[in-house]
Protein backbone atom coordinates (compact mmCIF):
# COMPACT_ATOMS: atom_id res chain seq x y z
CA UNK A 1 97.47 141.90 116.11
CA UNK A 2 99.18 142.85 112.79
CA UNK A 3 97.51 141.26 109.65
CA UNK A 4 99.86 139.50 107.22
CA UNK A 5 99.24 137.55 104.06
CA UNK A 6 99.02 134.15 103.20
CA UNK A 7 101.37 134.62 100.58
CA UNK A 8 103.81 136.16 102.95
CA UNK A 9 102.59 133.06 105.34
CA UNK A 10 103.60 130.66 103.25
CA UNK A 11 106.73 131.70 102.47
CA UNK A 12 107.70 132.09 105.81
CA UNK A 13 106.75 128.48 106.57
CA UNK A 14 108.22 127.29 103.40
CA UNK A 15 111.66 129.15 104.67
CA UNK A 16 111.20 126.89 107.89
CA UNK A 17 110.91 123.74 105.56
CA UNK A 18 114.22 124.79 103.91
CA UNK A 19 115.89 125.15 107.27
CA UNK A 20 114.97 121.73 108.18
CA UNK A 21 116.29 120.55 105.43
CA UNK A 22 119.67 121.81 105.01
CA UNK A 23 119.95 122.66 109.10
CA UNK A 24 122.85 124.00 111.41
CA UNK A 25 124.74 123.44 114.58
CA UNK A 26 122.07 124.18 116.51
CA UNK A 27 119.22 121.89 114.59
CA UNK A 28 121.79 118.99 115.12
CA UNK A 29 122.36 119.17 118.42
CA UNK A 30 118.76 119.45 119.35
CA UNK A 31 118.25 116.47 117.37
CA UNK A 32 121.02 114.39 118.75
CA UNK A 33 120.21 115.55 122.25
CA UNK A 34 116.88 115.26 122.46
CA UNK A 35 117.19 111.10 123.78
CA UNK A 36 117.92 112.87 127.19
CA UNK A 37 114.18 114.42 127.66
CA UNK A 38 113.14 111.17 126.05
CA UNK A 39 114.46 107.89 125.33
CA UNK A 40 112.24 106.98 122.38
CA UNK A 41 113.55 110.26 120.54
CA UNK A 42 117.15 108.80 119.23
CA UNK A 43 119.16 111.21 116.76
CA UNK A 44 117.54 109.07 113.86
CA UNK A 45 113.84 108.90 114.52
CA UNK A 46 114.58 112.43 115.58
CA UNK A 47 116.53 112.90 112.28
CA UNK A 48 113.31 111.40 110.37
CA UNK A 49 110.96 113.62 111.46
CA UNK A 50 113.13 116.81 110.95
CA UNK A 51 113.74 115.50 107.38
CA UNK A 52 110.02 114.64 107.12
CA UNK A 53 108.70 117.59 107.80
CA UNK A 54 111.21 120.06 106.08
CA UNK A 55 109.82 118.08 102.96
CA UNK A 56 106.21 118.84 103.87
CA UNK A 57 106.71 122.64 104.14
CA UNK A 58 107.18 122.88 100.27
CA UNK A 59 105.63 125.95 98.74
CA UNK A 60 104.40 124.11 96.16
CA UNK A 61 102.33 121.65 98.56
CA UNK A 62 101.61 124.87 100.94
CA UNK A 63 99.98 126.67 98.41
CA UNK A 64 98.27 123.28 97.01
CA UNK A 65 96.61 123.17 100.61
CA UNK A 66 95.80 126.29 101.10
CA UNK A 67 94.11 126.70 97.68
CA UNK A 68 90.98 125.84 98.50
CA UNK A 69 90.02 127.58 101.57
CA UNK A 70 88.73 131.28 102.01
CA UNK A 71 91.01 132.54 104.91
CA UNK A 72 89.84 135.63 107.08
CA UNK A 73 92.71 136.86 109.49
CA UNK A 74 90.82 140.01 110.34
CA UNK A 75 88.86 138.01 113.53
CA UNK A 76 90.92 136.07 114.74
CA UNK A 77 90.22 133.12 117.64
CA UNK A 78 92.28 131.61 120.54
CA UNK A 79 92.80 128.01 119.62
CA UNK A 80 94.17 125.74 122.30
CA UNK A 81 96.17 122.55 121.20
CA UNK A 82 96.70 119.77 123.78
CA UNK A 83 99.65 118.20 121.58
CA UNK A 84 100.64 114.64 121.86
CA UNK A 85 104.48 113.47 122.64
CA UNK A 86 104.58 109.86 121.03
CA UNK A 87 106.37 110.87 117.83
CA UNK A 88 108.83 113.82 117.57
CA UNK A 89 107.03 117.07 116.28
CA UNK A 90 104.02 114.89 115.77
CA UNK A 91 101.66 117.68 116.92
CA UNK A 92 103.30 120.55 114.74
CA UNK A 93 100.91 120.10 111.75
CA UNK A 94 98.36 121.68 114.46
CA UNK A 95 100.50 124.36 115.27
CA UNK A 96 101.09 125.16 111.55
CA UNK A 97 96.90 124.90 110.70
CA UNK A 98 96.57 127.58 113.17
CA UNK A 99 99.37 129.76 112.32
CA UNK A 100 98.35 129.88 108.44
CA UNK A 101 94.63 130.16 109.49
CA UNK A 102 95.35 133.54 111.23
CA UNK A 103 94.28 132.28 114.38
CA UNK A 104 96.42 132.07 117.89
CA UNK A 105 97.57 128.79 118.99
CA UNK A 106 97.33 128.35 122.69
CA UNK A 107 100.01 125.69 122.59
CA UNK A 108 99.88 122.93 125.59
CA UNK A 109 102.65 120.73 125.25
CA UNK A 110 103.61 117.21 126.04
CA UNK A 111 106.41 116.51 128.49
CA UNK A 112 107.19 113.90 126.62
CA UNK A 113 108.12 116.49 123.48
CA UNK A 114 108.87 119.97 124.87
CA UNK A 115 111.73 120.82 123.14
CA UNK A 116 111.44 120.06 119.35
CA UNK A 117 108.48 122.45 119.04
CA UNK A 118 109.41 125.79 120.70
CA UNK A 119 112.65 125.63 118.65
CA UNK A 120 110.96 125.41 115.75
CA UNK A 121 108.60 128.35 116.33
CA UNK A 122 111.07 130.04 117.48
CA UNK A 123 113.15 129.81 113.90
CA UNK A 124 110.02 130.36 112.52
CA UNK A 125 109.53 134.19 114.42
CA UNK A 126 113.10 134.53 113.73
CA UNK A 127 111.82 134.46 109.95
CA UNK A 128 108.87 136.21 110.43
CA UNK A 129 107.95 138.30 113.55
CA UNK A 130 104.48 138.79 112.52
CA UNK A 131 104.07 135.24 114.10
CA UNK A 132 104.97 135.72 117.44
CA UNK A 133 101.58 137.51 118.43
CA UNK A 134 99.96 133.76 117.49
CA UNK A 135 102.28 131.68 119.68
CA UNK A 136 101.67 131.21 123.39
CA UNK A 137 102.70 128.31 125.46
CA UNK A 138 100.68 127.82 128.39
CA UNK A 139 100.33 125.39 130.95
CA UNK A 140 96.68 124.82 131.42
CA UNK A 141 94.38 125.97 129.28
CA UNK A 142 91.84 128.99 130.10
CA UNK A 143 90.11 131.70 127.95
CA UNK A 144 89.82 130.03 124.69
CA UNK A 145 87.48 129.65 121.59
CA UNK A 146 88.05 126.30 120.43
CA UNK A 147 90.45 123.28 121.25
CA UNK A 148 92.11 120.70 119.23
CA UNK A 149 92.90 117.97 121.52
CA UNK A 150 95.39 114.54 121.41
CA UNK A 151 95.42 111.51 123.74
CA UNK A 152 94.48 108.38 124.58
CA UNK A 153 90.68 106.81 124.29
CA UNK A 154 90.84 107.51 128.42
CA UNK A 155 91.45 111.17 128.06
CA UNK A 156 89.56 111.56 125.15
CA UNK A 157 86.61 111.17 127.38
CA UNK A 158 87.20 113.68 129.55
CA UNK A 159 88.11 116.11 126.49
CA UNK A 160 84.70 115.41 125.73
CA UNK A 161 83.62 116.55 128.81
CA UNK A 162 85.70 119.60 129.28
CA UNK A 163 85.92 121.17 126.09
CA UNK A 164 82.20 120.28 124.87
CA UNK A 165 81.10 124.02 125.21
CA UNK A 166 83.43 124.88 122.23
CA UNK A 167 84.06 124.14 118.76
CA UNK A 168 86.51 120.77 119.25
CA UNK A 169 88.28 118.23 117.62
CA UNK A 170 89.17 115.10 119.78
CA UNK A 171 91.59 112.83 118.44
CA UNK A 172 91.55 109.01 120.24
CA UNK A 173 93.62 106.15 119.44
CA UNK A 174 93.84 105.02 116.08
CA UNK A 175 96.26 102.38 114.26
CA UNK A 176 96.90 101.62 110.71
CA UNK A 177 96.80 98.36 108.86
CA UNK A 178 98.33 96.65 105.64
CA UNK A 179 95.87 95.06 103.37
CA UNK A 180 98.75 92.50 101.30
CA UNK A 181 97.55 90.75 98.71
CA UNK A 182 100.39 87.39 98.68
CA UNK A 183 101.53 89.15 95.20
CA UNK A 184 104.10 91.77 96.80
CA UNK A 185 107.40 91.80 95.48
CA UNK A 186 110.36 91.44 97.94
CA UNK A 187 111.65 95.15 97.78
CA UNK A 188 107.64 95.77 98.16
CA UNK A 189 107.13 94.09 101.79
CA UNK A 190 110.75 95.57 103.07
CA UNK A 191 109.08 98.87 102.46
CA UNK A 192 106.25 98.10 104.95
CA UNK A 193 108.87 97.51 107.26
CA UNK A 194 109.13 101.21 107.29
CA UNK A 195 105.57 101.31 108.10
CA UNK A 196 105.94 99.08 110.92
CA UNK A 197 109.19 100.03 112.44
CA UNK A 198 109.91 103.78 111.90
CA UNK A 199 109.48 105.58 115.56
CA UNK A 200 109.62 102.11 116.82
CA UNK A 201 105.80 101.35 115.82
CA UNK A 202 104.86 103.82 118.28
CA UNK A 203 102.36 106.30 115.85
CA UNK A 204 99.10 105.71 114.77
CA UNK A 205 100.72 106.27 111.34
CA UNK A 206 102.22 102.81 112.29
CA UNK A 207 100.99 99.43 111.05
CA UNK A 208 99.84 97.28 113.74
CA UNK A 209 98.02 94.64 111.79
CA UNK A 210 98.53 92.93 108.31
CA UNK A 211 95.38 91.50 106.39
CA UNK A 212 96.49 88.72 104.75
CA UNK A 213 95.01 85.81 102.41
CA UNK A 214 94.20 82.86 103.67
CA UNK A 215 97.09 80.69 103.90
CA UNK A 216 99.82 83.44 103.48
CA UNK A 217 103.15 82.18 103.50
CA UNK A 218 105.16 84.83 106.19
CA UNK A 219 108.67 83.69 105.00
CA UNK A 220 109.08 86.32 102.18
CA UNK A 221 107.81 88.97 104.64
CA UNK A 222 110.22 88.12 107.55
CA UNK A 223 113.19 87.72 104.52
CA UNK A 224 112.30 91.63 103.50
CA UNK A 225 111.92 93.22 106.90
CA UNK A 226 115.27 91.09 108.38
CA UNK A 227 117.39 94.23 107.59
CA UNK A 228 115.30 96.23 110.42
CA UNK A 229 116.59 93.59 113.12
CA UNK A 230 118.90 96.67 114.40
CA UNK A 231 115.48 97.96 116.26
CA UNK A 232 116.17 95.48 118.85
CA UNK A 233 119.42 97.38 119.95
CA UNK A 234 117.23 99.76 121.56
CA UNK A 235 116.43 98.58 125.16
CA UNK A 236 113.46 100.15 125.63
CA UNK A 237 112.34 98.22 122.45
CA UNK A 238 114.08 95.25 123.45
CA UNK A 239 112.32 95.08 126.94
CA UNK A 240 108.89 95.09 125.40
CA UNK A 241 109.89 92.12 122.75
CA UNK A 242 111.18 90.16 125.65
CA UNK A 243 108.02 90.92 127.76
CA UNK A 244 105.71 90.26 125.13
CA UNK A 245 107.80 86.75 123.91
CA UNK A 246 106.96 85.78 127.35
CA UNK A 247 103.81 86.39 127.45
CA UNK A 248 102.78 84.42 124.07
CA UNK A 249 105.24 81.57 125.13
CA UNK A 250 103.65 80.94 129.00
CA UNK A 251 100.33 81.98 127.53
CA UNK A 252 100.91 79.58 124.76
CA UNK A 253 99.77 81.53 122.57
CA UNK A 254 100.14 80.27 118.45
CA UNK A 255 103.08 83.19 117.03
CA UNK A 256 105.72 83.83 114.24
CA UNK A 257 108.90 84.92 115.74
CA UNK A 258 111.75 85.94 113.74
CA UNK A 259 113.48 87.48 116.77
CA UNK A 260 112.81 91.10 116.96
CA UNK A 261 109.02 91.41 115.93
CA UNK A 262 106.57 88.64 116.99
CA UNK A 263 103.14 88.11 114.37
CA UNK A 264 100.00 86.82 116.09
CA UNK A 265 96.95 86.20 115.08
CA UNK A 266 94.16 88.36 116.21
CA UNK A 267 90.62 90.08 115.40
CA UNK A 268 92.18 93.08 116.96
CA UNK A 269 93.95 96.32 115.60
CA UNK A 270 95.98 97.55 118.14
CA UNK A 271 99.12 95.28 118.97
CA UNK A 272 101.24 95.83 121.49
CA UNK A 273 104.39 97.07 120.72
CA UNK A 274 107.05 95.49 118.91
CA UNK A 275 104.21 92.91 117.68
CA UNK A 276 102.02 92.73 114.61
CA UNK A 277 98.76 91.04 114.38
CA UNK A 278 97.66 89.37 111.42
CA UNK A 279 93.76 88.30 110.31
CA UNK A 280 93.57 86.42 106.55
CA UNK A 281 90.51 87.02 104.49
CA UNK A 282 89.22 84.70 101.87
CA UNK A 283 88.11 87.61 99.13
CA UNK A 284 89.46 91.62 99.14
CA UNK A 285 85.44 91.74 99.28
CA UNK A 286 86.03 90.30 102.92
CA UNK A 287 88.87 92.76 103.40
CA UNK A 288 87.19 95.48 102.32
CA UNK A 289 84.05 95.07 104.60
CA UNK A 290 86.76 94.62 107.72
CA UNK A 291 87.69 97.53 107.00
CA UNK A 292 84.48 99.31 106.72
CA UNK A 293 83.39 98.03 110.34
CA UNK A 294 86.83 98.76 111.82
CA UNK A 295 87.16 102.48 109.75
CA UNK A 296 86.87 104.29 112.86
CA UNK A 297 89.69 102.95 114.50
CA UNK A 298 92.16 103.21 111.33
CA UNK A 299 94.22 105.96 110.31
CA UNK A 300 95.41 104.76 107.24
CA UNK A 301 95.86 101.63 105.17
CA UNK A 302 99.21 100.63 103.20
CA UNK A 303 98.15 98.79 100.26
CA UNK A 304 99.76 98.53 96.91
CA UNK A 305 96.30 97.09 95.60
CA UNK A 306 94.11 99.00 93.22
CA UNK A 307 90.99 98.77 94.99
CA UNK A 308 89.15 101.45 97.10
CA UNK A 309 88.52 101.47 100.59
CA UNK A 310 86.70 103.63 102.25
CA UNK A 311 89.61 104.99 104.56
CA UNK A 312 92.80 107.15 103.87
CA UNK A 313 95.21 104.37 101.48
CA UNK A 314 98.85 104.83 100.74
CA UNK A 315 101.36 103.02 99.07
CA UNK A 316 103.50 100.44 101.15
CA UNK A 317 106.25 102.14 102.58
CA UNK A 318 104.48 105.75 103.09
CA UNK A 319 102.38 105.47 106.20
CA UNK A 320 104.96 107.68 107.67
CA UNK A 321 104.84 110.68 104.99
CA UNK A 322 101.62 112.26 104.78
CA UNK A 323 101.12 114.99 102.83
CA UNK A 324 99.52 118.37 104.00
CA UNK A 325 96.03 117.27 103.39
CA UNK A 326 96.23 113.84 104.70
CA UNK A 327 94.55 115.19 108.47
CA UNK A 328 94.27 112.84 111.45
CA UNK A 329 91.47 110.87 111.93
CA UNK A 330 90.23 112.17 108.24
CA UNK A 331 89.25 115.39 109.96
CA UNK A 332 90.19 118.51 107.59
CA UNK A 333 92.11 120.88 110.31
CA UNK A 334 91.74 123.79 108.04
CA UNK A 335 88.11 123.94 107.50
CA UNK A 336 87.49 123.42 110.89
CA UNK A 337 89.46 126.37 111.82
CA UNK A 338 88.10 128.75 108.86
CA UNK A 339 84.68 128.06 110.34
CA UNK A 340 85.35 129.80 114.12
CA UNK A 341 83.31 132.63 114.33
């Protein structure tokens, strides 16, 4: 396989960034087809991530990530990615570690996103050729040195099992919260509506549960989020606010409703989708230590607080733009893959 630099890398990528960005024909009718192959992937969300993504592949960030890492593309290793489908192009940052590593990416994709992906690599060997000996699609995965691996806590198990010869990185399900403090500003909480309701809550990027003080008054948060009430024009949406409306009403269970998200209470993280569960704390010290225990099972928390947690923290409103460096599940992608031998 032909060795190429990371400068020349980079550029290449950061050529695919710019593409996103400004697009073509082509780009937009990907993205406004792509509801066909699946439902969830409407020309906006679709939209989103294209725009989110061409805004990642900056060469100022690329070479910002990169900086720090020795990269060796003399030996390189056969990587295989099981990719997950909940989010458009949400498994492309694993792609892209293994690309810029040097390594090949044995690239297993979801059926729920098999389009967005291959059209992207494909630009991308269209602007470099030097790529295409690291890009193979495959079916099932054999003959490989290491695997990064996405899915749910029930496959995760049997990743465990299957892949525990090799060098690995599982990813389970994880959820992020929103520590709120009862001081946020009105503009403040109708940015964590973006937190909650971009891809229709369905990342782990996506706040599922707000920590609140105890006795938070809700009306200022449902007044700043009522502008995302066009989510329930989405039926697939719809159907699981009606289900889950049901449920709380013949379960009787105690809920905030301001007609297209439902807030329960609940010691719980994950919510069920197109609900929010709330917990109140009587000191951030009590916050804090919830989300020590729980640390695990949270990708990120949206916070416009100044105090430290001990997971990943972003301002309200950005759960949904990570950086480079911000890795899933807090597990640095790059190191892992500069450390195959």
């Amino acid at each position: 396989m032909s060795i190429f630099s990371k400068e020349k890398r980079i550029i290449a990528i950061k050529q695919l960034g710019d593409y996103l960005l400004n697009g073509d024909d082509e780009l937009q009718n990907l993205v406004e087809s792509a509801k066909h192959k699946n439902a969830w992937f409407t020309k906006d969300e679709v939209g989103k991530a294209v725009l989110a993504n061409g805004q990642m592949l900056n060469q100022y960030d690329l070479n910002n990530w990169l900086s720090g890492y020795h990269l060796n593309f003399e030996r390189p290793k056969k990587v295989g990615l099981i990719l997950a489908g909940n989010l458009p192009l949400v498994g492309f940052h694993d792609v892209l570690a293994v690309l810029l590593t040097g390594n090949i990416a044995l690239i297993k994709l979801s059926s729920q996103d098999d389009n967005l992906i291959p059209f992207l690599l494909k630009k991308l060997t269209e602007i470099e050729p030097a790529f295409e000996n690291q890009i193979v699609f495959v079916q099932k995965l054999e003959d490989f040195d290491a695997v990064i691996a996405t899915g749910s806590n029930n496959s995760s198990r049997y990743f465990d099992y299957y892949f525990a010869k090799v060098p690995n990185i599982i990813r389970k399900n994880r959820n992020s919260i929103a520590l709120l403090t009862g001081d946020e500003s009105k503009e403040e909480l109708h940015l964590l509506g973006n937190d909650i309701f971009d891809y229709y809550g369905l990342g782990c990027r996506n706040v599922s549960k707000l920590l609140v003080p105890k006795d938070y008054n809700f009306i200022p948060f449902f007044e700043a989020i009522e502008p995302f009430n066009e989510i329930l024009n989405h039926h697939k949406y719809q159907n699981n606010y009606d289900y889950n409306k049901s449920i709380y009403l013949i379960n009787k269970n105690k809920h905030f409703d301001n007609g297209f998200l439902l807030v329960t209470e609940s010691d719980k993280i994950t919510s069920p989708l197109s609900a929010v569960f709330y917990q109140e704390y009587g000191s951030l010290e009590e916050a804090i230590n919830y989300i020590n225990t729980e640390k695990d099972n949270i990708q990120v928390v949206v916070s416009n607080s100044d105090v430290e947690l001990p997971t990943a923290k972003v301002k309200l409103g950005e759960s949904q733009s990570p950086k480079l460096w911000d890795y899933a599940d807090g597990v640095d992608t790059i190191a892992f893959l500069t450390a195959l031998v």
